[in-house]
C-alpha atoms as a PDB file:
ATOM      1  CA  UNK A   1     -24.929   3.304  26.592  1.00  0.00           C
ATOM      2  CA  UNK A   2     -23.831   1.252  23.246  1.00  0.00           C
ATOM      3  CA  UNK A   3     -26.372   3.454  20.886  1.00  0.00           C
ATOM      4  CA  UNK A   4     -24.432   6.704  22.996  1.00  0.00           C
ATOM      5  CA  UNK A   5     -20.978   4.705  22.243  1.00  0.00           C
ATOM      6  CA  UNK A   6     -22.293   3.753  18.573  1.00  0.00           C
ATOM      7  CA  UNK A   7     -22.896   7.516  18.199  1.00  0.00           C
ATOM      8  CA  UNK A   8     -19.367   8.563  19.421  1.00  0.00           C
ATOM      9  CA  UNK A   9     -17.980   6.448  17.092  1.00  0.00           C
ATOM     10  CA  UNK A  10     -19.862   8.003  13.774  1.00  0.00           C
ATOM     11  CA  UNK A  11     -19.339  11.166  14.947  1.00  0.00           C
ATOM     12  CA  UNK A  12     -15.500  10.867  16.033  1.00  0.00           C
ATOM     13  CA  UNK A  13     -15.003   8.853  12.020  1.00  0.00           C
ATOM     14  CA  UNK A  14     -16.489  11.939  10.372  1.00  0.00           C
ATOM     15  CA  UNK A  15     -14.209  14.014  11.975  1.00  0.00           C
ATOM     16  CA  UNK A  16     -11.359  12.104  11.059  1.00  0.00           C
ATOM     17  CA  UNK A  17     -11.909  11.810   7.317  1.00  0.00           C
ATOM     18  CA  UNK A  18     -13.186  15.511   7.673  1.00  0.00           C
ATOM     19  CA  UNK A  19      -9.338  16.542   9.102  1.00  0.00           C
ATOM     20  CA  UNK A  20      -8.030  14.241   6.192  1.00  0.00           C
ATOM     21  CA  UNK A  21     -10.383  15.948   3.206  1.00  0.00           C
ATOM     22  CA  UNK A  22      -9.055  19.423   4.708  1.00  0.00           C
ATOM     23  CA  UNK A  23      -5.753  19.004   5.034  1.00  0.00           C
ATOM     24  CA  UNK A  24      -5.952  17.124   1.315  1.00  0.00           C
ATOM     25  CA  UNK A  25      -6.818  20.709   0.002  1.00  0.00           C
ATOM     26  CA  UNK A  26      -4.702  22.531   2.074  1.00  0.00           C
ATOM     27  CA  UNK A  27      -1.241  20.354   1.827  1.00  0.00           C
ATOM     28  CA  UNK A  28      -2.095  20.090  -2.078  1.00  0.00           C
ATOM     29  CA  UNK A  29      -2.917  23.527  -3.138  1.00  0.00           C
ATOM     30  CA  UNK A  30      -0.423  25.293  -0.622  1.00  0.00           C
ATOM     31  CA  UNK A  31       1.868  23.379   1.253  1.00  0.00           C
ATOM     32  CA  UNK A  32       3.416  21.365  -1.596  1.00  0.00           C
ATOM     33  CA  UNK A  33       3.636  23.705  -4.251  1.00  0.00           C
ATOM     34  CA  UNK A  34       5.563  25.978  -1.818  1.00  0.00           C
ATOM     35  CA  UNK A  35       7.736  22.723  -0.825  1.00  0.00           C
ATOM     36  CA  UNK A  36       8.700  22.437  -4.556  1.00  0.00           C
ATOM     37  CA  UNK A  37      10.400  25.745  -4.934  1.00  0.00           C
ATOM     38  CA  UNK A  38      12.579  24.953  -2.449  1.00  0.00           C
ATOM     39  CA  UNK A  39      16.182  24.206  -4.076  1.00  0.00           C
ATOM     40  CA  UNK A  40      17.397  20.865  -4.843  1.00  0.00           C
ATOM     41  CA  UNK A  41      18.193  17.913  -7.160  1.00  0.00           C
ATOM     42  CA  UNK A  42      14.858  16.496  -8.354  1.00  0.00           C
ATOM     43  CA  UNK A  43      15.261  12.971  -6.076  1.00  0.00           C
ATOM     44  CA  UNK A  44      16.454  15.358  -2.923  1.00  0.00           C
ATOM     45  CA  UNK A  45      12.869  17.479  -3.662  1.00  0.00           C
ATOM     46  CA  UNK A  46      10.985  14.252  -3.975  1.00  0.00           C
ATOM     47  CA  UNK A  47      12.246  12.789  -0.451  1.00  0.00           C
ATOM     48  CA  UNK A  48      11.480  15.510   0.842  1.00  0.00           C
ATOM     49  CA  UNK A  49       8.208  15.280  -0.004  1.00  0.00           C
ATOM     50  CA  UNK A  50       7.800  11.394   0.426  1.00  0.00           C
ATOM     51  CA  UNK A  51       8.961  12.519   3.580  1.00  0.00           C
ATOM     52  CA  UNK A  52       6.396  15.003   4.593  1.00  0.00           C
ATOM     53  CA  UNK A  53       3.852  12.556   3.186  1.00  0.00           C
ATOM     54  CA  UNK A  54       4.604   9.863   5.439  1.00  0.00           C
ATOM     55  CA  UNK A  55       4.325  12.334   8.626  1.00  0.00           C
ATOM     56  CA  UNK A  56       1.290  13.873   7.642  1.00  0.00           C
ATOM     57  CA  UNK A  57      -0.171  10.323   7.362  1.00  0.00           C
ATOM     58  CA  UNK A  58       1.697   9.410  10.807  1.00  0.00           C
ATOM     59  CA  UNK A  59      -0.149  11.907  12.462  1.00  0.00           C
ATOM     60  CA  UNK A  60      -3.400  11.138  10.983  1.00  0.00           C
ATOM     61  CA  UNK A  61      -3.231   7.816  11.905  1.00  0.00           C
ATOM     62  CA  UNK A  62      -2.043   8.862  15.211  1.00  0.00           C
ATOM     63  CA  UNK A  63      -5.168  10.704  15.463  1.00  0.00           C
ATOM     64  CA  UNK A  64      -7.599   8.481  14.920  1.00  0.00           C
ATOM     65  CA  UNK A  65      -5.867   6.527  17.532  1.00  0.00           C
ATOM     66  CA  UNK A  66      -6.452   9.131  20.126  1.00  0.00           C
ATOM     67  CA  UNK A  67      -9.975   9.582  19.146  1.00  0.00           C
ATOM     68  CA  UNK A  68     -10.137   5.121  19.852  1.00  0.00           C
ATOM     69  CA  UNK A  69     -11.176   5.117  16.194  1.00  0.00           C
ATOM     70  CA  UNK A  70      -8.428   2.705  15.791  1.00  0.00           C
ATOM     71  CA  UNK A  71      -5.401   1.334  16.316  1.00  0.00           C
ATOM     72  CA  UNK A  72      -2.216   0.022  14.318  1.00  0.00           C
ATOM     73  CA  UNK A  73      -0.058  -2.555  15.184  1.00  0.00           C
ATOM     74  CA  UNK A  74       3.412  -3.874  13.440  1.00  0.00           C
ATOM     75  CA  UNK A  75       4.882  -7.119  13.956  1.00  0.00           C
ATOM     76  CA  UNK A  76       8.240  -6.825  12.813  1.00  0.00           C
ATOM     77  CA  UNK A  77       8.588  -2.911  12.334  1.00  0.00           C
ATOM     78  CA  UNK A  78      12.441  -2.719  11.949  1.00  0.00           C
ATOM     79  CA  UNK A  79      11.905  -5.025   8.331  1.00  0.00           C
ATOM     80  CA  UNK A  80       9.738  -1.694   7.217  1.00  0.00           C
ATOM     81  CA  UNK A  81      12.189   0.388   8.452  1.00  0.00           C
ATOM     82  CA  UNK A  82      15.659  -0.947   7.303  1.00  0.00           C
ATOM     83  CA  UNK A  83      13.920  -1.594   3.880  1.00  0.00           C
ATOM     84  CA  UNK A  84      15.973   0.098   1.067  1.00  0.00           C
ATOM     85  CA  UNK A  85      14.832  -0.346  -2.994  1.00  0.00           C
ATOM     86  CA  UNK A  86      12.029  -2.624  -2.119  1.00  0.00           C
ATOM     87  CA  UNK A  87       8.674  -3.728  -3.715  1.00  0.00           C
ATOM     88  CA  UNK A  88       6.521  -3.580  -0.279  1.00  0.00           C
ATOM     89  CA  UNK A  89       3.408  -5.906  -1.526  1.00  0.00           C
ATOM     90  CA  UNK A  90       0.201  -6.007   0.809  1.00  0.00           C
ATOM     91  CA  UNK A  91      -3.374  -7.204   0.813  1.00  0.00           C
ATOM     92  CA  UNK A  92      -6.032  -4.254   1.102  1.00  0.00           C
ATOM     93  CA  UNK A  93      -8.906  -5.108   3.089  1.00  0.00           C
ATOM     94  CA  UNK A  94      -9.241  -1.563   4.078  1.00  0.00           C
ATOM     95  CA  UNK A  95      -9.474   1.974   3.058  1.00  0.00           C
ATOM     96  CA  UNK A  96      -6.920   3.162   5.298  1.00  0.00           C
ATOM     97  CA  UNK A  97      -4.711   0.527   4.330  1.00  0.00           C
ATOM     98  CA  UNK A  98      -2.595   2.911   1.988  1.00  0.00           C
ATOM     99  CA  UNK A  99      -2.753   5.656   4.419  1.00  0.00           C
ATOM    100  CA  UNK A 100      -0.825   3.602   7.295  1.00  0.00           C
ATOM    101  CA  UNK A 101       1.641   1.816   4.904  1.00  0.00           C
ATOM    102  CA  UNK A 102       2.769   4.853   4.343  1.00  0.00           C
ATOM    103  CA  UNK A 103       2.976   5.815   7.279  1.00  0.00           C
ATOM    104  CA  UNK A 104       5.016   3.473   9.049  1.00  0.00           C
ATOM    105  CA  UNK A 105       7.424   3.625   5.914  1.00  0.00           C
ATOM    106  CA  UNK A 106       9.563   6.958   6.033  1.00  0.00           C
ATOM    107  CA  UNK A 107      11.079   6.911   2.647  1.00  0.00           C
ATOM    108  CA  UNK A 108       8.612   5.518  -0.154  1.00  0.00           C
ATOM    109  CA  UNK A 109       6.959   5.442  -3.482  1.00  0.00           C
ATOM    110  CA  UNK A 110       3.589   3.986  -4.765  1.00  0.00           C
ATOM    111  CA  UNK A 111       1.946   3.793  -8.035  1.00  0.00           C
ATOM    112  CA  UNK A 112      -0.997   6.182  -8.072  1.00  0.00           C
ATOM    113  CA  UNK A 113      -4.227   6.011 -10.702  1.00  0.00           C
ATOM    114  CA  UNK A 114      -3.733   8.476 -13.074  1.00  0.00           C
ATOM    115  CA  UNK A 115      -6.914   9.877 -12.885  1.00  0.00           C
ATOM    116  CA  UNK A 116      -5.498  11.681  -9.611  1.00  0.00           C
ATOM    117  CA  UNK A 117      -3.248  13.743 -11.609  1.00  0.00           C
ATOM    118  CA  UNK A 118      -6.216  15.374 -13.077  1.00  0.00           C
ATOM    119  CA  UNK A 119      -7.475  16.403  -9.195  1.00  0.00           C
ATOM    120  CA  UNK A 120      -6.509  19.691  -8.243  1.00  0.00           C
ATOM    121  CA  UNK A 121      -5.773  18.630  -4.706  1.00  0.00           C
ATOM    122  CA  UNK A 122      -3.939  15.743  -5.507  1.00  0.00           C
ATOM    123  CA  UNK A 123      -1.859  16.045  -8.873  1.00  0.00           C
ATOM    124  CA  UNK A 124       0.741  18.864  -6.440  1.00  0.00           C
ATOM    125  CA  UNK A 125       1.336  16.072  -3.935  1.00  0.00           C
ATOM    126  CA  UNK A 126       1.665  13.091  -6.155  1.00  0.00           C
ATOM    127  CA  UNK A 127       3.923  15.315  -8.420  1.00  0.00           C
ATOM    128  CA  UNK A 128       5.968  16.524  -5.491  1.00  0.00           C
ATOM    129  CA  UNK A 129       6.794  12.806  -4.148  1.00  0.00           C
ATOM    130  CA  UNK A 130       7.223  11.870  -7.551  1.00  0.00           C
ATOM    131  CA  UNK A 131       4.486   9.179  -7.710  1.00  0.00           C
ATOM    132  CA  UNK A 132       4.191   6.772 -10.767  1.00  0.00           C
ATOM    133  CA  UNK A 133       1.370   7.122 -12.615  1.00  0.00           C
ATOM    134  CA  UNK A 134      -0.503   4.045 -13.575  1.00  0.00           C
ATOM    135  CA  UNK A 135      -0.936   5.235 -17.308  1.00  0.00           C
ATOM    136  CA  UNK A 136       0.982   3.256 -19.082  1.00  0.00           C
ATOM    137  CA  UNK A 137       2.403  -0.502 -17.871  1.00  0.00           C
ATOM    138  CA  UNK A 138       5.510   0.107 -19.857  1.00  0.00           C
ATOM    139  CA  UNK A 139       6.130   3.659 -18.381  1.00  0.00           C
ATOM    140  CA  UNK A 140       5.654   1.880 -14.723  1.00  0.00           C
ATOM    141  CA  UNK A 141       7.844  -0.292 -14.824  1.00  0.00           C
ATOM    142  CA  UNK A 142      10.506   1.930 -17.038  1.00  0.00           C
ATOM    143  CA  UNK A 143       9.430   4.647 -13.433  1.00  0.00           C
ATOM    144  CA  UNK A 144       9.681   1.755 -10.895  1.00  0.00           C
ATOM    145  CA  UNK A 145      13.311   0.397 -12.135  1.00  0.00           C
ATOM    146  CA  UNK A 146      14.896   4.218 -12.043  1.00  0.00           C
ATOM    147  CA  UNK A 147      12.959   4.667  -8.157  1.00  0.00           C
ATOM    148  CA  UNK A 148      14.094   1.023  -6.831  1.00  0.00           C
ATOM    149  CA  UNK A 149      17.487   1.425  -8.399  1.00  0.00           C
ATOM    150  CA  UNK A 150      18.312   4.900  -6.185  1.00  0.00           C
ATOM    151  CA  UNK A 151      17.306   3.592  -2.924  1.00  0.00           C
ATOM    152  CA  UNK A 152      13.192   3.838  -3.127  1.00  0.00           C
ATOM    153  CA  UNK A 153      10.793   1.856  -1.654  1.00  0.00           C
ATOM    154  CA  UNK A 154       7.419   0.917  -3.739  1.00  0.00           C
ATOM    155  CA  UNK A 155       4.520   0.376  -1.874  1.00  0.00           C
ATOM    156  CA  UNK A 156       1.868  -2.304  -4.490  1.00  0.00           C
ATOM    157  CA  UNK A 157      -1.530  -3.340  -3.803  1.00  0.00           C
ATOM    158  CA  UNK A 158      -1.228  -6.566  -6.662  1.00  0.00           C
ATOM    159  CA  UNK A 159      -5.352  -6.794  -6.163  1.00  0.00           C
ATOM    160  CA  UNK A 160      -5.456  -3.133  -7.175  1.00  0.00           C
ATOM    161  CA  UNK A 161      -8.504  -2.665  -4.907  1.00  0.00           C
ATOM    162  CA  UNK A 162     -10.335  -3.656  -1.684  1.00  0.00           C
ATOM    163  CA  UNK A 163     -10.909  -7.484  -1.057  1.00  0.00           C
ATOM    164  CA  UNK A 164     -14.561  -7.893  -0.461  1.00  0.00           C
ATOM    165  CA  UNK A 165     -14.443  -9.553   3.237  1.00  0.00           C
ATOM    166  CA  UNK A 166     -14.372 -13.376   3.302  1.00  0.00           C
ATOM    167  CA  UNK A 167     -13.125 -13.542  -0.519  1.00  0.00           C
ATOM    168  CA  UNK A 168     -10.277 -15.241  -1.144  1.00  0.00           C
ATOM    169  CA  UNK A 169      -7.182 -13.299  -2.390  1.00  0.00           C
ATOM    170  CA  UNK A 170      -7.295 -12.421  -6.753  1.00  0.00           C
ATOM    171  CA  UNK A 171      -3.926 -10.655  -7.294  1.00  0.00           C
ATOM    172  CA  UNK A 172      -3.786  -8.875 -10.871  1.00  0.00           C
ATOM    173  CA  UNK A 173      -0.552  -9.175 -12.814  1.00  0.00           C
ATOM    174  CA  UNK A 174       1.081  -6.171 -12.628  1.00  0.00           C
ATOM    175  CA  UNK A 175       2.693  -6.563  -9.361  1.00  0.00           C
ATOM    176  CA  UNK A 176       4.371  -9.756 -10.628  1.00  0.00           C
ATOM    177  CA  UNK A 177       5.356  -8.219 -13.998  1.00  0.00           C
ATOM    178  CA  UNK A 178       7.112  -5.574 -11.305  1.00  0.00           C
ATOM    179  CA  UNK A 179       8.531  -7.632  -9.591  1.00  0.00           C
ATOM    180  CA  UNK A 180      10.520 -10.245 -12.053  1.00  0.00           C
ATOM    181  CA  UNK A 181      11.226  -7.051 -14.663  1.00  0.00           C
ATOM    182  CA  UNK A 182      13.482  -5.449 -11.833  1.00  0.00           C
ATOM    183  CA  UNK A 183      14.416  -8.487  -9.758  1.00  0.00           C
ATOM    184  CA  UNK A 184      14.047  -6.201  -6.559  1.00  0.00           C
ATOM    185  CA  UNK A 185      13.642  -7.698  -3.234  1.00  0.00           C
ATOM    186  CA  UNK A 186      10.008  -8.418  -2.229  1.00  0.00           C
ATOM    187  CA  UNK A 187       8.658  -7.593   1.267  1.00  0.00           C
ATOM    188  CA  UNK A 188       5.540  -8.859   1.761  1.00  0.00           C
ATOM    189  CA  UNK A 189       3.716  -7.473   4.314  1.00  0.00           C
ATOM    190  CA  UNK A 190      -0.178  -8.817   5.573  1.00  0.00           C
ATOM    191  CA  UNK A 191      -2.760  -6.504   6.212  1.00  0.00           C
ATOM    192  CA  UNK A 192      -5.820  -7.694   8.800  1.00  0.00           C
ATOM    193  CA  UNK A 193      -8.608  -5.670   9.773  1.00  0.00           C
ATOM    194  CA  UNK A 194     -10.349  -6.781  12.547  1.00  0.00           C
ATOM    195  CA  UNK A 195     -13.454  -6.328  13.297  1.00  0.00           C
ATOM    196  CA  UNK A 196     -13.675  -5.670   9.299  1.00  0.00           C
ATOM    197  CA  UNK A 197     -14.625  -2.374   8.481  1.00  0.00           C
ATOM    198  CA  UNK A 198     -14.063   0.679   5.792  1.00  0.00           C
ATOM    199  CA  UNK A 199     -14.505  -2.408   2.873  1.00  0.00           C
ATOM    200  CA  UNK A 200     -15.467  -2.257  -0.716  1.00  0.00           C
ATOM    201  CA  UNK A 201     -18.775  -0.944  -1.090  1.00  0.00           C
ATOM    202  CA  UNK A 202     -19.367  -0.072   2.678  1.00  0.00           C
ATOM    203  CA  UNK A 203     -20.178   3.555   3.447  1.00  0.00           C
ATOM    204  CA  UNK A 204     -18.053   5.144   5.721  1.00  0.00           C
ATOM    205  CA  UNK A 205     -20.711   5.761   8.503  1.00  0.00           C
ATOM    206  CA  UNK A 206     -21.412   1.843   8.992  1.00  0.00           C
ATOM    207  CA  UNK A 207     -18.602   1.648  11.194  1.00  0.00           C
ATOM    208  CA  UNK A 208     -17.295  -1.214  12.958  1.00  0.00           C
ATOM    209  CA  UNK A 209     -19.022  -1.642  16.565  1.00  0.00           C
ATOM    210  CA  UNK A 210     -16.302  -1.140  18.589  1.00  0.00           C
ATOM    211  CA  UNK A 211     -12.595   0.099  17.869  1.00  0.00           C
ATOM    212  CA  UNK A 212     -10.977  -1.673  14.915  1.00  0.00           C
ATOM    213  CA  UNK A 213      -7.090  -3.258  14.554  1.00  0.00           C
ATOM    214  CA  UNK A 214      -4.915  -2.870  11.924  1.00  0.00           C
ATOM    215  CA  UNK A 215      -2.392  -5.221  12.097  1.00  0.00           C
ATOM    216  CA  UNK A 216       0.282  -5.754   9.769  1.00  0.00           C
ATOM    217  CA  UNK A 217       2.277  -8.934   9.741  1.00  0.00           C
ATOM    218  CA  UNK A 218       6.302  -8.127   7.994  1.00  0.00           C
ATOM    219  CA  UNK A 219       7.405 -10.905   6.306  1.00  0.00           C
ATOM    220  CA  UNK A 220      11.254 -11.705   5.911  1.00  0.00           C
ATOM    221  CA  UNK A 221      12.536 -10.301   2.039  1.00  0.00           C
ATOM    222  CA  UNK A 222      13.068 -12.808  -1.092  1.00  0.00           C
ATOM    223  CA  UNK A 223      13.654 -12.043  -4.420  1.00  0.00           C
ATOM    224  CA  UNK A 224      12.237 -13.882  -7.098  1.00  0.00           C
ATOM    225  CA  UNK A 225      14.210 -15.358  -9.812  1.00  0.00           C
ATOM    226  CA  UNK A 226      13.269 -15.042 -13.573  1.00  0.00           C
ATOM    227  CA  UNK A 227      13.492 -18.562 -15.636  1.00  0.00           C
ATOM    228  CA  UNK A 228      15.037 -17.163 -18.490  1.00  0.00           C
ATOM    229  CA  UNK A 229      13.965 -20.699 -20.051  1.00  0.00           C
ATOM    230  CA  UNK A 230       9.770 -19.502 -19.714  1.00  0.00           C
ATOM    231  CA  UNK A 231       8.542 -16.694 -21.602  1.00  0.00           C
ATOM    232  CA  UNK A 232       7.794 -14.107 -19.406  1.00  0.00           C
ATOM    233  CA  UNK A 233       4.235 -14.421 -19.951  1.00  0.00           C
ATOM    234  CA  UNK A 234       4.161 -17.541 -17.896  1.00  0.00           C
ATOM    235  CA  UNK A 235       6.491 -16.810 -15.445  1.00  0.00           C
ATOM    236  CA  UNK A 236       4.074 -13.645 -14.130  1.00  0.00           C
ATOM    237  CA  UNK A 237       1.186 -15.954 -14.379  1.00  0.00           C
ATOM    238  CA  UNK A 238       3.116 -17.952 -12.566  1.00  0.00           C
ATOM    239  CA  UNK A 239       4.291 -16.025  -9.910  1.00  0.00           C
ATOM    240  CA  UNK A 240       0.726 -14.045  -9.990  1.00  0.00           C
ATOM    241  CA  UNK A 241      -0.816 -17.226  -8.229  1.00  0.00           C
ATOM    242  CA  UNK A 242       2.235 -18.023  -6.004  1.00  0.00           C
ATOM    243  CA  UNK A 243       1.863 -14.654  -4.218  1.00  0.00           C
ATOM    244  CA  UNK A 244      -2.295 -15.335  -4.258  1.00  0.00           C
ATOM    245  CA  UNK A 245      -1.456 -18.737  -2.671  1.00  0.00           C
ATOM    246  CA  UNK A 246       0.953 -17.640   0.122  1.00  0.00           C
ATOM    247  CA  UNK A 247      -1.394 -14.777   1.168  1.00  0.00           C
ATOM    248  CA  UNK A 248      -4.599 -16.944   1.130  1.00  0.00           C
ATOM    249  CA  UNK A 249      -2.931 -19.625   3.172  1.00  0.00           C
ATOM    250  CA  UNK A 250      -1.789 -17.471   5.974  1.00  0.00           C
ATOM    251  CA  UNK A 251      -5.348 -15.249   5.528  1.00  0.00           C
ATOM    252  CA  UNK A 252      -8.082 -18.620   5.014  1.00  0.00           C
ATOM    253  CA  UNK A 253      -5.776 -20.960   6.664  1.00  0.00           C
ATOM    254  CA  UNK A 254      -8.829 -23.271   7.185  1.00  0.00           C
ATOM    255  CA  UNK A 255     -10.291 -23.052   3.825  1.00  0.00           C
ATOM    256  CA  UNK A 256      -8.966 -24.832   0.683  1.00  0.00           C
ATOM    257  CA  UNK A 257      -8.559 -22.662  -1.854  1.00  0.00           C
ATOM    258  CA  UNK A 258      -7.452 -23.206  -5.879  1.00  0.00           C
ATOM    259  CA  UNK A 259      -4.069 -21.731  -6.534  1.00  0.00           C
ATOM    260  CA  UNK A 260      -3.481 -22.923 -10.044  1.00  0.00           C
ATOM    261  CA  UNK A 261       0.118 -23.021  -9.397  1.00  0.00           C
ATOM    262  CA  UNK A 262       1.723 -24.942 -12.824  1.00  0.00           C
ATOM    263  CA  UNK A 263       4.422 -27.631 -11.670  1.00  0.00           C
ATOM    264  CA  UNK A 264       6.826 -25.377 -13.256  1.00  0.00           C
ATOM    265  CA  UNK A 265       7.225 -22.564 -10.708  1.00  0.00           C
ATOM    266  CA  UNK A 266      10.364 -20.519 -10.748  1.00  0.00           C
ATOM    267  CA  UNK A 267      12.470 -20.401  -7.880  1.00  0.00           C
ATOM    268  CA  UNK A 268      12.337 -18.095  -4.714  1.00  0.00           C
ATOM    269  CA  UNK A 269      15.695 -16.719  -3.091  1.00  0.00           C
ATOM    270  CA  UNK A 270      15.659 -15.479   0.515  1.00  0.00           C
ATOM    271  CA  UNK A 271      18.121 -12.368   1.165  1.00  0.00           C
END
């Protein structure tokens, strides 16, 4: 009966990122081209599609539910949903984790690789919801200012991939360049996976032996406040390790871990 049940479960994951490769090329080389000749100002065309994005991804995830693949879980849900010109920061433990952020945030951006634009299926969705490429760090955070200041949401991963299970948090710096350049509140939002599947360097068909939780933990919005007595240098070093720190305390809240927080820390405002 568990080999039978082990079975089900390859089978019934196939199918899932099957539906998700299809509808990839079918949403990207007809649906959203078609969506973007529909009239409009060029932010009412792109929440449109941010729009369709996010219930596409709704029902995928809703899918895999049905099929017991999985199952998502929000604590706090009305935080995601009153959010309004925020920098939504997560962990990613997971390769769905992008999938069902988005989906449990109606209105929002991300910053994409640019090496999507180049993939036929992709570049006509990415270009309809008016996703920033990750080309140039100037040009992002030029991008992210205009989108936060007209009501967008900006979904970052700061560790800009999967966190191999068991490792302690290692944020890049980008997030928290973001973050003090456009003083925007920060949600923070934690991502667990349990039992851990779908990580870094794990094939798809080694799944998890029995169904596995998302859960994402909302945390309350601060903003934090430049030093305008630091260069900014140190301030996003700074703040780099403060995020690391708060998410490997609540993740490894047994383990000790190095921060390398300097004495000098800037300040954090709640909202």
């Amino acid at each position: 009966m568990a080999q039978l049940y082990h079975l089900y479960r390859i089978v019934v994951t196939g199918l899932s990122f099957t539906l998700f490769g299809v509808g990839g090329l079918v949403t990207g080389l007809l649906f959203f081209p078609l969506l973007a000749m529909l009239p409009g100002q060029p932010m009412v065309k792109e929440r449109r599609a941010q729009r369709c994005v996010h219930l596409m991804f709704r029902g995928f995830v809703r899918f895999m539910e049905l099929l017991w693949v999985t199952r998502v879980q929000v604590d706090k849900p009305e935080r995601l949903a009153q959010a309004k010109g925020c920098i939504i920061i997560a962990n990613h433990p997971c390769l769905l984790d992008v999938v069902v952020m988005i989906s449990v945030v109606p209105h929002t951006n991300c910053i994409v690789k640019q090496s999507l634009l180049r993939n036929p299926f992709m570049r006509w969705v990415i270009k309809a919801a008016g996703y920033i490429a990750n080309d140039d760090p100037e040009s992002v955070v030029r991008d992210a200012k205009e989108r936060l200041e007209r009501g967008d949401n900006l979904i970052v991963f700061p560790e800009g991939t999967r966190t191999t299970p068991d490792n302690p948090v290692s944020m890049q710096r980008g997030a928290a360049r973001l973050i003090l350049r456009n003083r925007a509140p920060v949600l923070p939002v934690t991502i667990r996976c349990t039992p851990t599947t779908l990580t870094k360097g794990t094939p798809w068909y080694h799944v998890a032996p029995r169904r596995f939780i998302i859960d994402l933990r909302v945390g309350e919005q601060v903003i934090y406040a430049p030093d305008p007595e630091l260069p900014e240098s140190l301030q996003v070093r700074q703040l780099t390790r403060r995020l690391e720190a708060g998410y490997n305390m609540e993740l490894h809240p047994n383990e000790r871990i190095e921060t390398g927080i300097e004495t000098t820390d800037h300040r954090v405002l709640r909202t």
